[in-house]
C-alpha atoms as a PDB file:
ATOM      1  CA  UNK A   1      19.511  -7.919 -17.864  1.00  0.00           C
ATOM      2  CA  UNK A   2      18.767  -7.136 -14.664  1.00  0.00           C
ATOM      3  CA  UNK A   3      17.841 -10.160 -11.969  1.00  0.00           C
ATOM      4  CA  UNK A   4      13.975  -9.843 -10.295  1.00  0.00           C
ATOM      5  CA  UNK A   5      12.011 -12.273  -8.989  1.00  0.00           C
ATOM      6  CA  UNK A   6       9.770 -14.684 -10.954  1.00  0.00           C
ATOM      7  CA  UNK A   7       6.745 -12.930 -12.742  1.00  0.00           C
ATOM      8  CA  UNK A   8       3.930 -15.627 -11.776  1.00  0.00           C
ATOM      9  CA  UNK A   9       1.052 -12.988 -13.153  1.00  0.00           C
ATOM     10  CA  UNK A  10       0.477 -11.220 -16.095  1.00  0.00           C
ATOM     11  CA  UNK A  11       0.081  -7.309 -16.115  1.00  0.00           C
ATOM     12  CA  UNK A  12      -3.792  -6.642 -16.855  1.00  0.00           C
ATOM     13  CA  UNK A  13      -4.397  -4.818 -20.061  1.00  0.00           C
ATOM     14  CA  UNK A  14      -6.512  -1.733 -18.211  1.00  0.00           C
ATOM     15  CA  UNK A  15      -7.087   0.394 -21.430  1.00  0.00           C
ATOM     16  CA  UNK A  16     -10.732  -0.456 -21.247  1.00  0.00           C
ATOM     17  CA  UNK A  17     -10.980   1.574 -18.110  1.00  0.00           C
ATOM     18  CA  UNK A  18      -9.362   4.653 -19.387  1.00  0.00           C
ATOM     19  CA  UNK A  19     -13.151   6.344 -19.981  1.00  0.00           C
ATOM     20  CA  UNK A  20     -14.730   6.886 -16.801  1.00  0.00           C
ATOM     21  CA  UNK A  21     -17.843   8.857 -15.838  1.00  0.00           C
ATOM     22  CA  UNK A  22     -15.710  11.714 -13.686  1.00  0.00           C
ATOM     23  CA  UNK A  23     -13.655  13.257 -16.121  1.00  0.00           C
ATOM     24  CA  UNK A  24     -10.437  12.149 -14.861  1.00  0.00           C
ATOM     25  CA  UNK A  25      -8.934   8.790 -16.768  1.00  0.00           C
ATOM     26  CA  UNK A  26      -9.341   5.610 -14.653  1.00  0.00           C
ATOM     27  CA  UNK A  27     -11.313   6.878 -11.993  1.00  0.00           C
ATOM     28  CA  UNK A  28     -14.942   5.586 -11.745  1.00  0.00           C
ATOM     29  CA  UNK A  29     -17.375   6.668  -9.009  1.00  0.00           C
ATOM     30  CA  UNK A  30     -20.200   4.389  -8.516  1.00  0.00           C
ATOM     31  CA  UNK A  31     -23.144   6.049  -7.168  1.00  0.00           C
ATOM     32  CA  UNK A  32     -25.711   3.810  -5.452  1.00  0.00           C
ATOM     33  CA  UNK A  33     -28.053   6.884  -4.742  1.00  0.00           C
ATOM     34  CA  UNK A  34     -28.900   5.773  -1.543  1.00  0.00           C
ATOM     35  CA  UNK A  35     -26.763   8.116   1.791  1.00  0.00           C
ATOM     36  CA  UNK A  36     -24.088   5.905   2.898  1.00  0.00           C
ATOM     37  CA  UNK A  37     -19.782   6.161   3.104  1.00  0.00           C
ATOM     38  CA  UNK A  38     -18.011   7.373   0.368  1.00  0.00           C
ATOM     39  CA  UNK A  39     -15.710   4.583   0.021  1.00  0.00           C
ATOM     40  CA  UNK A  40     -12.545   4.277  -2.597  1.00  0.00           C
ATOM     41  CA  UNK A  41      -9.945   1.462  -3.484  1.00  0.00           C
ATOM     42  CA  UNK A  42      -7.008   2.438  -4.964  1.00  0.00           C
ATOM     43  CA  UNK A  43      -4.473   0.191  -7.553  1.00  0.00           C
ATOM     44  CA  UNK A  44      -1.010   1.111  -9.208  1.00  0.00           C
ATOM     45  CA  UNK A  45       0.044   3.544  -6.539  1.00  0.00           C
ATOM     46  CA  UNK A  46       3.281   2.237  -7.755  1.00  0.00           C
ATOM     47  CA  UNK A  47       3.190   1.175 -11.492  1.00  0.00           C
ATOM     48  CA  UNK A  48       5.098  -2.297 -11.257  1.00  0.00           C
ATOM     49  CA  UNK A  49       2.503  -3.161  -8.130  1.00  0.00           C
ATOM     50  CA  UNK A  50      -0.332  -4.472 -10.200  1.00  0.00           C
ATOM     51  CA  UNK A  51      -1.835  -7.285  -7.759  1.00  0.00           C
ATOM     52  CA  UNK A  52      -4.188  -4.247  -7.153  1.00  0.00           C
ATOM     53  CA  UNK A  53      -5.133  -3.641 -10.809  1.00  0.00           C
ATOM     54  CA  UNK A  54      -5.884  -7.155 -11.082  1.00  0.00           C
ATOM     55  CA  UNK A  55      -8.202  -6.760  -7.879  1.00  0.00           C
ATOM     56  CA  UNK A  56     -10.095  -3.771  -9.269  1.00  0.00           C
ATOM     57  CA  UNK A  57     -10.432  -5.612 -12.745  1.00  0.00           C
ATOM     58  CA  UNK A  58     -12.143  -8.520 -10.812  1.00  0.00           C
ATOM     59  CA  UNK A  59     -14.565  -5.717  -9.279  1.00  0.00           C
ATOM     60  CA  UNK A  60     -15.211  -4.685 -12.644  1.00  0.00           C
ATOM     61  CA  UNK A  61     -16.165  -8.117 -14.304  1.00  0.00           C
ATOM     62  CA  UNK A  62     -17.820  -9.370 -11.070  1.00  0.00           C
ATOM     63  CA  UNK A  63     -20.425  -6.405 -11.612  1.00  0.00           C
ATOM     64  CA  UNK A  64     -19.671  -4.550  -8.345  1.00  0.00           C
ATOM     65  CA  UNK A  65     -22.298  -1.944  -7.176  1.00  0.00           C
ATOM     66  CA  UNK A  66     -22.055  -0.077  -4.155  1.00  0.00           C
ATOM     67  CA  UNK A  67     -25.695  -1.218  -1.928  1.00  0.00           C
ATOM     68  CA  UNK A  68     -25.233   2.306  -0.401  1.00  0.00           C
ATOM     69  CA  UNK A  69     -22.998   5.500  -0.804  1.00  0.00           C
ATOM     70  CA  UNK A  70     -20.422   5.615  -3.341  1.00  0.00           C
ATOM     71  CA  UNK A  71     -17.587   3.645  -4.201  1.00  0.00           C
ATOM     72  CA  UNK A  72     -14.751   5.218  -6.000  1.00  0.00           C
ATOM     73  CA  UNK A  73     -12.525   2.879  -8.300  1.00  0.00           C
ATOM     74  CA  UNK A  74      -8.940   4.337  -9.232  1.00  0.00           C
ATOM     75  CA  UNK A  75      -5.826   3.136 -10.525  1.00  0.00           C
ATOM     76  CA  UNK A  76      -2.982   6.013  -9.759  1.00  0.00           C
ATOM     77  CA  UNK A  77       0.057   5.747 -11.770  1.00  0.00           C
ATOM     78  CA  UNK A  78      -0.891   4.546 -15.010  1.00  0.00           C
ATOM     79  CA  UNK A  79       1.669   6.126 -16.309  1.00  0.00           C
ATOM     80  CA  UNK A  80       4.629   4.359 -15.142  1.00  0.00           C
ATOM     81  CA  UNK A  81       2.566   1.201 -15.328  1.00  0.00           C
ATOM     82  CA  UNK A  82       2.694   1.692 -19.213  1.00  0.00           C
ATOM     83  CA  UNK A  83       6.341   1.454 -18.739  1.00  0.00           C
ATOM     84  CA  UNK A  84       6.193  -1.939 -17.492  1.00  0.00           C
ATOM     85  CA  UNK A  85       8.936  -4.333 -18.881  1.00  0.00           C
ATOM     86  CA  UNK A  86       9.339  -8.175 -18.389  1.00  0.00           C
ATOM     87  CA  UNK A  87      12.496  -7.547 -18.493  1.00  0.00           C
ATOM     88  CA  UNK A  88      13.085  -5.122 -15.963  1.00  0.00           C
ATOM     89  CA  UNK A  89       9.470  -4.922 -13.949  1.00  0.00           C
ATOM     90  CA  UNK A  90      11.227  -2.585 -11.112  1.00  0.00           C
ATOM     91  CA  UNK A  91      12.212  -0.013 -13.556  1.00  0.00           C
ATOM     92  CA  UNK A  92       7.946   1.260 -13.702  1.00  0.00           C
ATOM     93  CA  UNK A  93       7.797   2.066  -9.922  1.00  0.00           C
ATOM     94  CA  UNK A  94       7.326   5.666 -10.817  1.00  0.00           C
ATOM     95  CA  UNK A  95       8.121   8.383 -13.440  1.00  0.00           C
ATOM     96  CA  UNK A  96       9.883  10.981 -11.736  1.00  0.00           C
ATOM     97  CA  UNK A  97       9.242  10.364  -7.921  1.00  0.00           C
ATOM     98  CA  UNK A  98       7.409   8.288  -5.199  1.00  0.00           C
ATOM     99  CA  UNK A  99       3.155   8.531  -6.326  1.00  0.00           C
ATOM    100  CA  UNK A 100       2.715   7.624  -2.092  1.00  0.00           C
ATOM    101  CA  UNK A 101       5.496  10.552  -0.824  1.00  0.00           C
ATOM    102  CA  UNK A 102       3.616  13.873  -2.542  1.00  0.00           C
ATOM    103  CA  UNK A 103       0.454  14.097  -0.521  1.00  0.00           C
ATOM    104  CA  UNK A 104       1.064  16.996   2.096  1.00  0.00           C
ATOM    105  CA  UNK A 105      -0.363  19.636   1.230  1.00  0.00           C
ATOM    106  CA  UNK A 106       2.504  22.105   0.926  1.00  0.00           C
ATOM    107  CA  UNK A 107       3.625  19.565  -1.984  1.00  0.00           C
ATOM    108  CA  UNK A 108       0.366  19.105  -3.587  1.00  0.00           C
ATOM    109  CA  UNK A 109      -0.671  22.348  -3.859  1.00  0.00           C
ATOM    110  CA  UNK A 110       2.776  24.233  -3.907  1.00  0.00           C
ATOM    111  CA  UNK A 111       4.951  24.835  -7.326  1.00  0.00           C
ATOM    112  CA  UNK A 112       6.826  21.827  -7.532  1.00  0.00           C
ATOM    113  CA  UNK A 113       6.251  19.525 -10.876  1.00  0.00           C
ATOM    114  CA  UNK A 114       6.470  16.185 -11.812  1.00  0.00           C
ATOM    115  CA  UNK A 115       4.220  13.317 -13.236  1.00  0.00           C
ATOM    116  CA  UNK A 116       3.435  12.086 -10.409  1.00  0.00           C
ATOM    117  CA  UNK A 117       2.286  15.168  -8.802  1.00  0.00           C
ATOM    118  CA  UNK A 118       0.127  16.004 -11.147  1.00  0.00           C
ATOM    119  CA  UNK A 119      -1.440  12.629 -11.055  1.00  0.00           C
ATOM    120  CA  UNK A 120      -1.980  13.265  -7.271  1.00  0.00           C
ATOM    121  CA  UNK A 121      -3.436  17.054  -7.692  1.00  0.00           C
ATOM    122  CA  UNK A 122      -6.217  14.752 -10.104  1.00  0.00           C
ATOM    123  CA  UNK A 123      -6.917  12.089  -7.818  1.00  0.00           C
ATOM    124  CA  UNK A 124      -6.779  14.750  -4.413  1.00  0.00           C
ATOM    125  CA  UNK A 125     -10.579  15.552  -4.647  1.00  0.00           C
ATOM    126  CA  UNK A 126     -11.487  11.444  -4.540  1.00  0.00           C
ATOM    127  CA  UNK A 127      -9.267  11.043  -1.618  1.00  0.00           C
ATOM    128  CA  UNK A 128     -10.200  14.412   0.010  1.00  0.00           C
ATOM    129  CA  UNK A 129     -13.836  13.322  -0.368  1.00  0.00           C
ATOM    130  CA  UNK A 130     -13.519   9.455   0.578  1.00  0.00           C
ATOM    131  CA  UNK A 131     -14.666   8.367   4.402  1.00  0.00           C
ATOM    132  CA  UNK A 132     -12.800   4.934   3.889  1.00  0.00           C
ATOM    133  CA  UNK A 133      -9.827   4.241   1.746  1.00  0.00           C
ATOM    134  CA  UNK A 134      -8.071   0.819   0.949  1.00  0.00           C
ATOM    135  CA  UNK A 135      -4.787   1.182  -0.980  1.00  0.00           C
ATOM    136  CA  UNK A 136      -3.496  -1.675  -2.630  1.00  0.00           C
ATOM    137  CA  UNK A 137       0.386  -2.192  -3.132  1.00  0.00           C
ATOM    138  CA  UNK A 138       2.774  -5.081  -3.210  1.00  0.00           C
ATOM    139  CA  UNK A 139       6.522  -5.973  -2.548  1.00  0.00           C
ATOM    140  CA  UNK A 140      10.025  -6.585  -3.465  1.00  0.00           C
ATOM    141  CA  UNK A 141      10.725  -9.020  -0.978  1.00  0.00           C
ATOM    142  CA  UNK A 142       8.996 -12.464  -0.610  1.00  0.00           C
ATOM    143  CA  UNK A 143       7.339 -11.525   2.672  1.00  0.00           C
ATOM    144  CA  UNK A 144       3.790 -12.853   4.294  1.00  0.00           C
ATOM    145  CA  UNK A 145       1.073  -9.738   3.913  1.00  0.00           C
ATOM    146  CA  UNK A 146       1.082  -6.708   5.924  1.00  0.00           C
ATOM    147  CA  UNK A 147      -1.352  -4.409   6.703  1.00  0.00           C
ATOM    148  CA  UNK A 148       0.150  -0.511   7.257  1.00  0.00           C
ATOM    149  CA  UNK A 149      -2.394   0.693   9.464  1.00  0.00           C
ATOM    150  CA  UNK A 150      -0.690   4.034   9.846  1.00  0.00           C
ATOM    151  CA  UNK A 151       0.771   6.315  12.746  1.00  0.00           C
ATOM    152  CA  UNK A 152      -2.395   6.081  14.868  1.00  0.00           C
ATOM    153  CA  UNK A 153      -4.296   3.211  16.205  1.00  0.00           C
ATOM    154  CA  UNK A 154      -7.558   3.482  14.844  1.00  0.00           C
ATOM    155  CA  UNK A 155      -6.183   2.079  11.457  1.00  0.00           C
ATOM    156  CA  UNK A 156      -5.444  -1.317  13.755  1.00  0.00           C
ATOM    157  CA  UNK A 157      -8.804  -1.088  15.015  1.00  0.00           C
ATOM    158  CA  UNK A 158     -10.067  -0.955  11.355  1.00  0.00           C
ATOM    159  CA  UNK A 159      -8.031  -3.816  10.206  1.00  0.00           C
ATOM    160  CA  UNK A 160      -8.987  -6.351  13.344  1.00  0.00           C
ATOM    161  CA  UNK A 161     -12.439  -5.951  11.663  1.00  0.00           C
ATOM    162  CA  UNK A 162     -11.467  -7.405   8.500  1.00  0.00           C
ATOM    163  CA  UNK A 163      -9.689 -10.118  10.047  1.00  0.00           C
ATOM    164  CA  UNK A 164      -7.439  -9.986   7.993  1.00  0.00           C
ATOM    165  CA  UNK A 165      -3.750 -10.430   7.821  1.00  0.00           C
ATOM    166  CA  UNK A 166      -1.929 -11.732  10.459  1.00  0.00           C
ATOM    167  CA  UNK A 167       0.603  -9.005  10.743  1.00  0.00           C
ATOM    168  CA  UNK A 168      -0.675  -5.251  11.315  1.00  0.00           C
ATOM    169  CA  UNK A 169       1.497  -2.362  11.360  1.00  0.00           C
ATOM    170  CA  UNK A 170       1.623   1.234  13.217  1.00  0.00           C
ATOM    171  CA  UNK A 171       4.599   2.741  11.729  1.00  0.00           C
ATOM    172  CA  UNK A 172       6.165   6.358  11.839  1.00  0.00           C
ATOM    173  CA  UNK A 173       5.574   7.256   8.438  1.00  0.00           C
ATOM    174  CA  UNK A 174       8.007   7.816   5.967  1.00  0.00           C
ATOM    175  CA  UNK A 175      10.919  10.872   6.273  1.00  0.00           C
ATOM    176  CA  UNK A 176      10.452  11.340   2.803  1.00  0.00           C
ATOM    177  CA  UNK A 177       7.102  12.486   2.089  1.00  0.00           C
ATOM    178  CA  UNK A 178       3.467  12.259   3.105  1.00  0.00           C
ATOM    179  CA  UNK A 179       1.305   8.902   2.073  1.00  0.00           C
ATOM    180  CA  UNK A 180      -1.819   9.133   0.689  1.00  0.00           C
ATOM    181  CA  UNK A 181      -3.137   6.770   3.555  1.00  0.00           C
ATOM    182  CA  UNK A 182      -2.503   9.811   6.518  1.00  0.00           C
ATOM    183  CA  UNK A 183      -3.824  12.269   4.495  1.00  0.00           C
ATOM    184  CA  UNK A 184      -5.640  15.256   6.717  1.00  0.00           C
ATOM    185  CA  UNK A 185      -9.032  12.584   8.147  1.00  0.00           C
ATOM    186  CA  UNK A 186      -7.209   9.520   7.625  1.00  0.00           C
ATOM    187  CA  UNK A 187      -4.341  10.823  10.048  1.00  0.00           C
ATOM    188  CA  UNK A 188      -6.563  12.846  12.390  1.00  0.00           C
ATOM    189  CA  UNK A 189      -7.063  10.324  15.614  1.00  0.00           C
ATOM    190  CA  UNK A 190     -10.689  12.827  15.847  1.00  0.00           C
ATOM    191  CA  UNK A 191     -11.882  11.812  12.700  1.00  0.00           C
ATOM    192  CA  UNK A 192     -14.609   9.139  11.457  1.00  0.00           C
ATOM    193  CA  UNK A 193     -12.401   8.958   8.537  1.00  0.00           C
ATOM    194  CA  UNK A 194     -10.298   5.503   8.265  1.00  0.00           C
ATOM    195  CA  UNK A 195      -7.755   4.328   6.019  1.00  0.00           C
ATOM    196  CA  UNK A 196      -5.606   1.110   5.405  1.00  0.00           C
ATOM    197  CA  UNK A 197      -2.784   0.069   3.040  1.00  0.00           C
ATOM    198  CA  UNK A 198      -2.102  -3.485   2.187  1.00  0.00           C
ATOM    199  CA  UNK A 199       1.040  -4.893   1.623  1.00  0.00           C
ATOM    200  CA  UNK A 200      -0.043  -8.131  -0.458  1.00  0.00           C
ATOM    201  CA  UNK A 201       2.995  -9.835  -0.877  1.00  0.00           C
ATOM    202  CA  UNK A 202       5.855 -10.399  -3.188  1.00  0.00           C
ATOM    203  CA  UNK A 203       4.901  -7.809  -6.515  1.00  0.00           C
ATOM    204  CA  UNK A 204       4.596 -10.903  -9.333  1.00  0.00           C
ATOM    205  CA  UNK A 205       3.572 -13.857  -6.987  1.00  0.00           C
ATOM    206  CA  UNK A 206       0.524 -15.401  -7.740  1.00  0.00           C
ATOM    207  CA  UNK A 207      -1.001 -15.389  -4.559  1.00  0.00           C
ATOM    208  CA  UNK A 208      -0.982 -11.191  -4.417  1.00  0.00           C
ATOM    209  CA  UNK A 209      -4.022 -11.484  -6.166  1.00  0.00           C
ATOM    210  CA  UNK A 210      -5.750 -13.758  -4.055  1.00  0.00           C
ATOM    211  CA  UNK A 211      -4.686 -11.449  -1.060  1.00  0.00           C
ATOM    212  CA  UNK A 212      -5.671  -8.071  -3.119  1.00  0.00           C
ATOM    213  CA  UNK A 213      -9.107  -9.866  -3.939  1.00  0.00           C
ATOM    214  CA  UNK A 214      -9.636 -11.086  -0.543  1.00  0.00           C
ATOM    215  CA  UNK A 215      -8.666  -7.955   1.233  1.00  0.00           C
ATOM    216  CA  UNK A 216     -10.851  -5.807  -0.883  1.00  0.00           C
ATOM    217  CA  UNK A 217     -13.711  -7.794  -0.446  1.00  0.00           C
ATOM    218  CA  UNK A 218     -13.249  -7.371   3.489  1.00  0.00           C
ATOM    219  CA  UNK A 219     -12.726  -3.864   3.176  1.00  0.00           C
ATOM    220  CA  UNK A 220     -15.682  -3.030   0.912  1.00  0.00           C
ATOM    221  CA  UNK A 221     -18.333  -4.984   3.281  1.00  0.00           C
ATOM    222  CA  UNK A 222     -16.663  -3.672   6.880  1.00  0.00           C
ATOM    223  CA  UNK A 223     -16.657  -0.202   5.533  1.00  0.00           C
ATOM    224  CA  UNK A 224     -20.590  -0.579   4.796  1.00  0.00           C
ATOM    225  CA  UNK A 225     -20.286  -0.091   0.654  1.00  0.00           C
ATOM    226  CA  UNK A 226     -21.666  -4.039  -0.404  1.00  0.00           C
ATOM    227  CA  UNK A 227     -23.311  -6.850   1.466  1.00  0.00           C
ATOM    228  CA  UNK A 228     -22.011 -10.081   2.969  1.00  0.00           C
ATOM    229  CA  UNK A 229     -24.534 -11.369   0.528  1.00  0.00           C
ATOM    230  CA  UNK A 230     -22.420 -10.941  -2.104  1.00  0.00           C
ATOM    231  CA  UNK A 231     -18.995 -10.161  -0.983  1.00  0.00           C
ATOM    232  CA  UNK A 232     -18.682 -13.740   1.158  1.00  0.00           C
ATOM    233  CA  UNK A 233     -19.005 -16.200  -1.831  1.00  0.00           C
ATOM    234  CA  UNK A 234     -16.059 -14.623  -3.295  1.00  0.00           C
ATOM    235  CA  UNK A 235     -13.288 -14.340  -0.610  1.00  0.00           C
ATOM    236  CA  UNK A 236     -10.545 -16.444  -1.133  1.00  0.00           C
ATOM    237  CA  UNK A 237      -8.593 -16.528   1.807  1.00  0.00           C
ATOM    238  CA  UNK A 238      -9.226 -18.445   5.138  1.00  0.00           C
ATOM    239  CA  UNK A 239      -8.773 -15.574   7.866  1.00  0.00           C
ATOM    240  CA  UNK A 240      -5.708 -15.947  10.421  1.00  0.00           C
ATOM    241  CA  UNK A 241      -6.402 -17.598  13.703  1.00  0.00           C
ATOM    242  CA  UNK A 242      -5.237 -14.105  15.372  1.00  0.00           C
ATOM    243  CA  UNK A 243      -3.489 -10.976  14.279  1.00  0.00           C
ATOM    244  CA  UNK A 244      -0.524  -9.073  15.814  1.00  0.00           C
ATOM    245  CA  UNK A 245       0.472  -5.515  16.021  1.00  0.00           C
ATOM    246  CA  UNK A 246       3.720  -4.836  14.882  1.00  0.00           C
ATOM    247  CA  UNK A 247       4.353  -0.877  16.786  1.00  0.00           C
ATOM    248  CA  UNK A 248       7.549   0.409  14.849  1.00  0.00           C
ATOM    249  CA  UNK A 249       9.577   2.855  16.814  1.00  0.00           C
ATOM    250  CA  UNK A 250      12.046   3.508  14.054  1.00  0.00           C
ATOM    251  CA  UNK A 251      13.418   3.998  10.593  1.00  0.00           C
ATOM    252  CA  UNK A 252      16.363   2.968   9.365  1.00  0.00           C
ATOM    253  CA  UNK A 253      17.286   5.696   6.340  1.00  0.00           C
ATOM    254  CA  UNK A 254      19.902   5.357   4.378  1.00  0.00           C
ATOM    255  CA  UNK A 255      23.148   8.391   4.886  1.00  0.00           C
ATOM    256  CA  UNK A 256      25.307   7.355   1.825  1.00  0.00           C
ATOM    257  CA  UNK A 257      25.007   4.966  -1.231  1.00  0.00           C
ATOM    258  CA  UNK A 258      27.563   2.319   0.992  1.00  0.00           C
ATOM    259  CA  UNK A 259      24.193   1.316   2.937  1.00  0.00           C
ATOM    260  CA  UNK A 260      24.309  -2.278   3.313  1.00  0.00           C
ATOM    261  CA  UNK A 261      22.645  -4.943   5.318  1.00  0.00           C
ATOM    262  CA  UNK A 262      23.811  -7.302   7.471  1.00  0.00           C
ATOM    263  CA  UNK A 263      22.275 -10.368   6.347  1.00  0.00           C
ATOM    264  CA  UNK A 264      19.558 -11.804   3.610  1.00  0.00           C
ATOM    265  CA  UNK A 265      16.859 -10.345   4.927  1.00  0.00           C
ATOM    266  CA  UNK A 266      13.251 -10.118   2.902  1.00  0.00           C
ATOM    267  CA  UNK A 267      10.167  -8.829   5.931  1.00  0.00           C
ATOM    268  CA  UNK A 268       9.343  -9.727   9.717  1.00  0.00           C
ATOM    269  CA  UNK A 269      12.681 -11.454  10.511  1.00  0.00           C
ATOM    270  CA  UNK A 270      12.767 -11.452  14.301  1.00  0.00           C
ATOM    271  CA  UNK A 271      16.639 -10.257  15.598  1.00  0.00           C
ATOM    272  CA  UNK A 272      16.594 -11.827  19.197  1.00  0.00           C
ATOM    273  CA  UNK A 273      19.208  -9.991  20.963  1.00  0.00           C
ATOM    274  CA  UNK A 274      19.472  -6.132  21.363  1.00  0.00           C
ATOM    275  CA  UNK A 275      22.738  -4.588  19.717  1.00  0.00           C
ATOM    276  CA  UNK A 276      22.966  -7.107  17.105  1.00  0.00           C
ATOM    277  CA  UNK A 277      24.299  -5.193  14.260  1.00  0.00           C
ATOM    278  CA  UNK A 278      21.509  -4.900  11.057  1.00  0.00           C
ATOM    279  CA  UNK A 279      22.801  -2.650   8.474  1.00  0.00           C
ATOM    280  CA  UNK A 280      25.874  -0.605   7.665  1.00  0.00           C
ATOM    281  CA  UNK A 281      25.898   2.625   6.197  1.00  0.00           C
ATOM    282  CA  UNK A 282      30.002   4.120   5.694  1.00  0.00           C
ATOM    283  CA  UNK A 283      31.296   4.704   9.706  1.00  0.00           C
ATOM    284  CA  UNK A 284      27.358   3.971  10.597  1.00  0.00           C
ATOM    285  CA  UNK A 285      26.436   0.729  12.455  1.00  0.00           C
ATOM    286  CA  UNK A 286      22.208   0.247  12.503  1.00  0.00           C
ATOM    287  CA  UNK A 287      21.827  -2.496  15.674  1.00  0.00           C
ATOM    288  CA  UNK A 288      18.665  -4.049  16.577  1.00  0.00           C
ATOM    289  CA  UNK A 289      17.750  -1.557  19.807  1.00  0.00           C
ATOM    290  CA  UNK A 290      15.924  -4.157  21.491  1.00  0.00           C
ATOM    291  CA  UNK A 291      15.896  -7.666  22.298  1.00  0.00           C
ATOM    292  CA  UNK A 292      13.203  -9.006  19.865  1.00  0.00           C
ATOM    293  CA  UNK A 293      13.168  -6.334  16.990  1.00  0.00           C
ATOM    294  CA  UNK A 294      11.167  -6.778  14.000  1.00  0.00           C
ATOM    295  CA  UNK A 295      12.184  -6.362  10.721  1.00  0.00           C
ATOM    296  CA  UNK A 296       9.417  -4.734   8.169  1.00  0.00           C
ATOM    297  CA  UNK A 297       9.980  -4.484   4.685  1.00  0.00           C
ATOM    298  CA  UNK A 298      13.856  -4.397   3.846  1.00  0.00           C
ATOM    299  CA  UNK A 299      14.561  -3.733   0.486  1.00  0.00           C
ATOM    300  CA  UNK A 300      17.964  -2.029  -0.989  1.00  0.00           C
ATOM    301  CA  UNK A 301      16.355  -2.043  -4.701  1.00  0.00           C
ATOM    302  CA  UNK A 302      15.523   2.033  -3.808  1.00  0.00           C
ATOM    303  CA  UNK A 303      18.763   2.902  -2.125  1.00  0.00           C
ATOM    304  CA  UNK A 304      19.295   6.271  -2.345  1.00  0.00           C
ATOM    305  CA  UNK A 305      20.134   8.755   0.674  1.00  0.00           C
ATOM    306  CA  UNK A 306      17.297  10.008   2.183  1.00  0.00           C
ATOM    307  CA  UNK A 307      15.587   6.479   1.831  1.00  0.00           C
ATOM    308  CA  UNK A 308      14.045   4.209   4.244  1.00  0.00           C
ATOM    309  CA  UNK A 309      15.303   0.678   3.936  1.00  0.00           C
ATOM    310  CA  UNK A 310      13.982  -0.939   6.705  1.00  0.00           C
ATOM    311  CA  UNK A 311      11.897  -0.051   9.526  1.00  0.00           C
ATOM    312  CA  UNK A 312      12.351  -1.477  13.388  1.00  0.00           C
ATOM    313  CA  UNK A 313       9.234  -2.530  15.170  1.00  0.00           C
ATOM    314  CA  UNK A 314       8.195  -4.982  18.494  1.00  0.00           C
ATOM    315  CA  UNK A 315       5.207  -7.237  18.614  1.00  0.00           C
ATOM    316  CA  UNK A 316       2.630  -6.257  20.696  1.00  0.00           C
END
């Protein structure tokens, strides 16, 4: 059996939203029929990542209803999260590839198939049509939140707003693919549009949910789709005294399945000195490249060539 870490939460059962009023499964537009954003949340980009489902199903019961504008409601890979196993929770992380690597355009609307491609081409005209987008995801490391702001400051600008968490990150993106959070607006420094993905923790810790909760709550009142009124009784989490940027300047991707690291590392590990050696990959020696380098979300559970394991960053 393979080892994971403690499940502390239990997998929602999500059937009920299956019927939705767009014509796509589990995807609900609320429509408050007043002008305002079009604002969406998105779970289960990754099927064993289900904080977020949790977080929409507390939307759900708590009755929410956008004041103005729409608000779009989605979980993505339902598919692999029906796979889900106790027993082996990484194994529903997708079907056939990354959900969060397909969204370029030349892969989402060229001739390339899988399931999770054509789960994308049904969710493209929600994300195409949203102003403000908060994706929801998890990790496999015990790490404190994140926020991926994306490649271009105005996602830190959108994230100080929330106050919430500590750690932000402007990152490079990801060699293999596109994510759905720098999609065309969201990626375009000229745009209104504004997106954020958080990073709510371990996957199966219990407080993931409080984060997801919390986070959403933030999100939907900054981006204008529900009051304070009723969004503030229901946050969970007391805000950090400050936030810092994290500004990564490079991946690490793996060459060769012999990529190893150099130590037990699980997110934001500080390496002091410049040169000290992080990861090996065959005849390939990854060293911290400056004194003070940040460590964001190591994981080998994905190794594969082509793969980032870790990314290098500096506090700001």
């Amino acid at each position: 059996m393979p080892e994971h870490h403690p499940i502390e939460i239990q997998p929602p059962d999500i059937t009920p939203f299956k019927a939705s009023n767009t014509g796509v499964d589990y995807v609900h537009v609320l429509d408050s029929g007043k002008p305002g954003p079009n604002v969406m949340v998105q779970a289960l980009t990754h099927g064993n990542e289900f904080c977020g489902a949790l977080a929409l199903e507390y939307l759900f019961r708590a009755g929410v209803a956008p004041t103005r504008g729409k608000l779009t409601l989605a979980f993505a890979n339902v598919a692999a999260y029906a796979r889900f196993d106790f027993d082996d929770p990484d194994a529903s992380r997708f079907i056939d590839e990354d959900y969060n690597r397909v969204w370029a355009d030349d892969v989402l609307l060229g001739a390339r198939d899988s399931a999770e491609l054509r789960r994308a081409r049904e969710l493209r005209p929600f994300v195409d049509a949203a102003d403000f987008l908060l994706d929801i995801h998890s990790m496999h490391e015990p790490c404190r939140p994140i926020m991926v702001c994306g490649m271009i400051d105005k996602g830190a600008d959108f994230a100080r707003r929330l106050g919430v968490p500590a750690d932000l990150l402007i990152d490079t993106g990801h060699p293999a693919g596109l994510r759905m959070r720098d999609r065309g607006g969201f990626g375009d420094p000229a745009s209104a549009k504004n997106a954020l993905l958080i990073e709510c923790g371990q996957h199966w810790e219990r407080r993931a949910v409080d984060v997801a909760i919390d986070t959403t709550l933030r999100f939907l009142m900054v981006a204008g789709a529900v009051d304070a009124e009723w969004a503030k009784p229901r946050l969970r989490i007391e805000p950090p005294p400050r936030q810092r940027l994290i500004r990564v300047t490079e991946p690490v991707v793996a060459k060769s399945m012999d990529f190893r690291f150099a130590g037990r590392y699980t997110g934001l590990e500080v390496i002091e000195k410049a040169g000290t050696p992080i990861a090996y990959d065959g005849d390939t020696v990854w060293t911290a490249p400056y004194d003070d380098t940040v460590l964001v979300m190591p994981s080998l559970k994905h190794l594969k060539p082509g793969t980032t394991m870790v990314r290098l960053g500096r506090y700001e």
